[in-house]
Every structure is written in structure tokens, then in C-alpha cells.
Protein backbone atom coordinates (compact mmCIF):
# COMPACT_ATOMS: atom_id res chain seq x y z
CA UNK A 1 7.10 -16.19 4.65
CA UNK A 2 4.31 -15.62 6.73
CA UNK A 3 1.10 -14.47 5.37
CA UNK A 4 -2.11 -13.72 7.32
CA UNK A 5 -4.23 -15.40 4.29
CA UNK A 6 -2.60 -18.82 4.35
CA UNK A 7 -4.74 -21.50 2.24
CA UNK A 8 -7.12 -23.16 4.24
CA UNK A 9 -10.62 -24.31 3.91
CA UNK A 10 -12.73 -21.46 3.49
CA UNK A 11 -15.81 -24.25 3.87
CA UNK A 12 -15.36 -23.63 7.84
CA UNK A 13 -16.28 -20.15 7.97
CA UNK A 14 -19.51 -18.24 8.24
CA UNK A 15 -20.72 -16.26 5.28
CA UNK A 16 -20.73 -13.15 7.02
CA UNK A 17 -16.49 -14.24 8.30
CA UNK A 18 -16.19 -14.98 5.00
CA UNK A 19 -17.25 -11.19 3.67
CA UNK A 20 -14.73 -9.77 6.57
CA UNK A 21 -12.25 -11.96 5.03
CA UNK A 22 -13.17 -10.40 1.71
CA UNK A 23 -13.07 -6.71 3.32
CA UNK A 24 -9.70 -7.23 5.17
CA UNK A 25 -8.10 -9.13 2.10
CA UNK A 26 -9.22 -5.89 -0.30
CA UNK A 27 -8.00 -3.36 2.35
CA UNK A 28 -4.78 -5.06 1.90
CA UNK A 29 -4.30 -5.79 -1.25
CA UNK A 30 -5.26 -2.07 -2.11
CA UNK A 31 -2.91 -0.42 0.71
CA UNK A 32 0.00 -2.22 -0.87
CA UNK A 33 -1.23 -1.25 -5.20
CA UNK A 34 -1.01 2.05 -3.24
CA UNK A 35 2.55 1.75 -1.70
CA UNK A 36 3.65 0.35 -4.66
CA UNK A 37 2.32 3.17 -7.23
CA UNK A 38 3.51 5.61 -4.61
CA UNK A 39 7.08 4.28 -4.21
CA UNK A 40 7.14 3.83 -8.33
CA UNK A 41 6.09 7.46 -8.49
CA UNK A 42 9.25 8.20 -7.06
CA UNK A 43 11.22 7.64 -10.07
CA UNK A 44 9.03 9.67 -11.75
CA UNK A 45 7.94 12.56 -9.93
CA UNK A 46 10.18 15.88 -10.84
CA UNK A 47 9.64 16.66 -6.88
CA UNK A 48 8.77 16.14 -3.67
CA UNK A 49 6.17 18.81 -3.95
CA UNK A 50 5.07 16.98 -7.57
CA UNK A 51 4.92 13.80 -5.67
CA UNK A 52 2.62 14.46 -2.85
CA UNK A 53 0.19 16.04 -5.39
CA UNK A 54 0.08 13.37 -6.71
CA UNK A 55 0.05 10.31 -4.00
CA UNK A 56 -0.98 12.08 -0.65
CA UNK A 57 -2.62 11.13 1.34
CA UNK A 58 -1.13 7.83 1.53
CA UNK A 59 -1.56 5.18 4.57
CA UNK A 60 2.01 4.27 4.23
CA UNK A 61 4.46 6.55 6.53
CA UNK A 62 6.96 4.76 4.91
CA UNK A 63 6.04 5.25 1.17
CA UNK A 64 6.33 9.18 2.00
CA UNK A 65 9.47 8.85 3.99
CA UNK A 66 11.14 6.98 1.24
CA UNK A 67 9.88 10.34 -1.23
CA UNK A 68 11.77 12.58 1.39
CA UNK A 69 15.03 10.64 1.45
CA UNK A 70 14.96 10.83 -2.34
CA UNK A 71 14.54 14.16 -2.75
CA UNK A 72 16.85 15.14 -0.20
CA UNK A 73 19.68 13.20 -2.14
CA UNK A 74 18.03 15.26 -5.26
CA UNK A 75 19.38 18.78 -3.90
């Protein structure tokens, strides 16, 4: 599994590398809480116009395209 925030020793880095770290690491971790609650949503959304009231915008094209798909198989 590759992962772009493998252990390693944060020692080396600069304070100010180290608070891009921090930046990059929180833009990810909250892009994917959002995919997540968005694809979760799915299940309960009555919808498609229910869920993008409720989780649009969302960064992830595929978050939205999974919504479609499902509501598609709805009709």
C-alpha cells in the first residue's frame, strides 16, 4: 500500500516543511471524511436532487458519479 505519509523522521524537516506537511496531511484527511460522508449519504438520501443538497459541492467527481449511478438504478 503506498501512502504519501510513510513514517519517517519528522526531526529532518524544517518547521515551516513541517506546517506544509500539516496543511497537505489535513487537506487529505478532510477530502476523504468528505468522500466518505458523501458516498454514505447515498444510502440515505431519498434522491439525487436530496443528495446534492446536501453534499455539493464536493471535490470528489467520483463521490457524485457514484450518486448518479445509484439513482439511475433507483428509477
Amino acid at each position: 500500500m503506498s501512502n504519501e505519509f510513510e513514517v519517517h523522521n519528522f526531526y529532518n524537516h524544517t518547521i515551516e516543511e513541517l506546517k506544509q506537511l500539516e496543511e497537505e496531511f489535513n487537506y487529505l484527511l478532510n477530502s476523504a471524511i468528505d468522500y466518505k460522508r458523501a458516498v454514505e449519504g447515498i444510502k440515505t438520501a431519498k434522491s439525487l436532487k436530496d443528495w446534492e443538497e446536501k453534499f455539493l459541492p464536493i471535490e470528489d467527481d467520483y463521490a457524485y458519479e457514484q450518486a448518479i449511478e445509484h439513482f439511475k438504478k433507483e428509477r
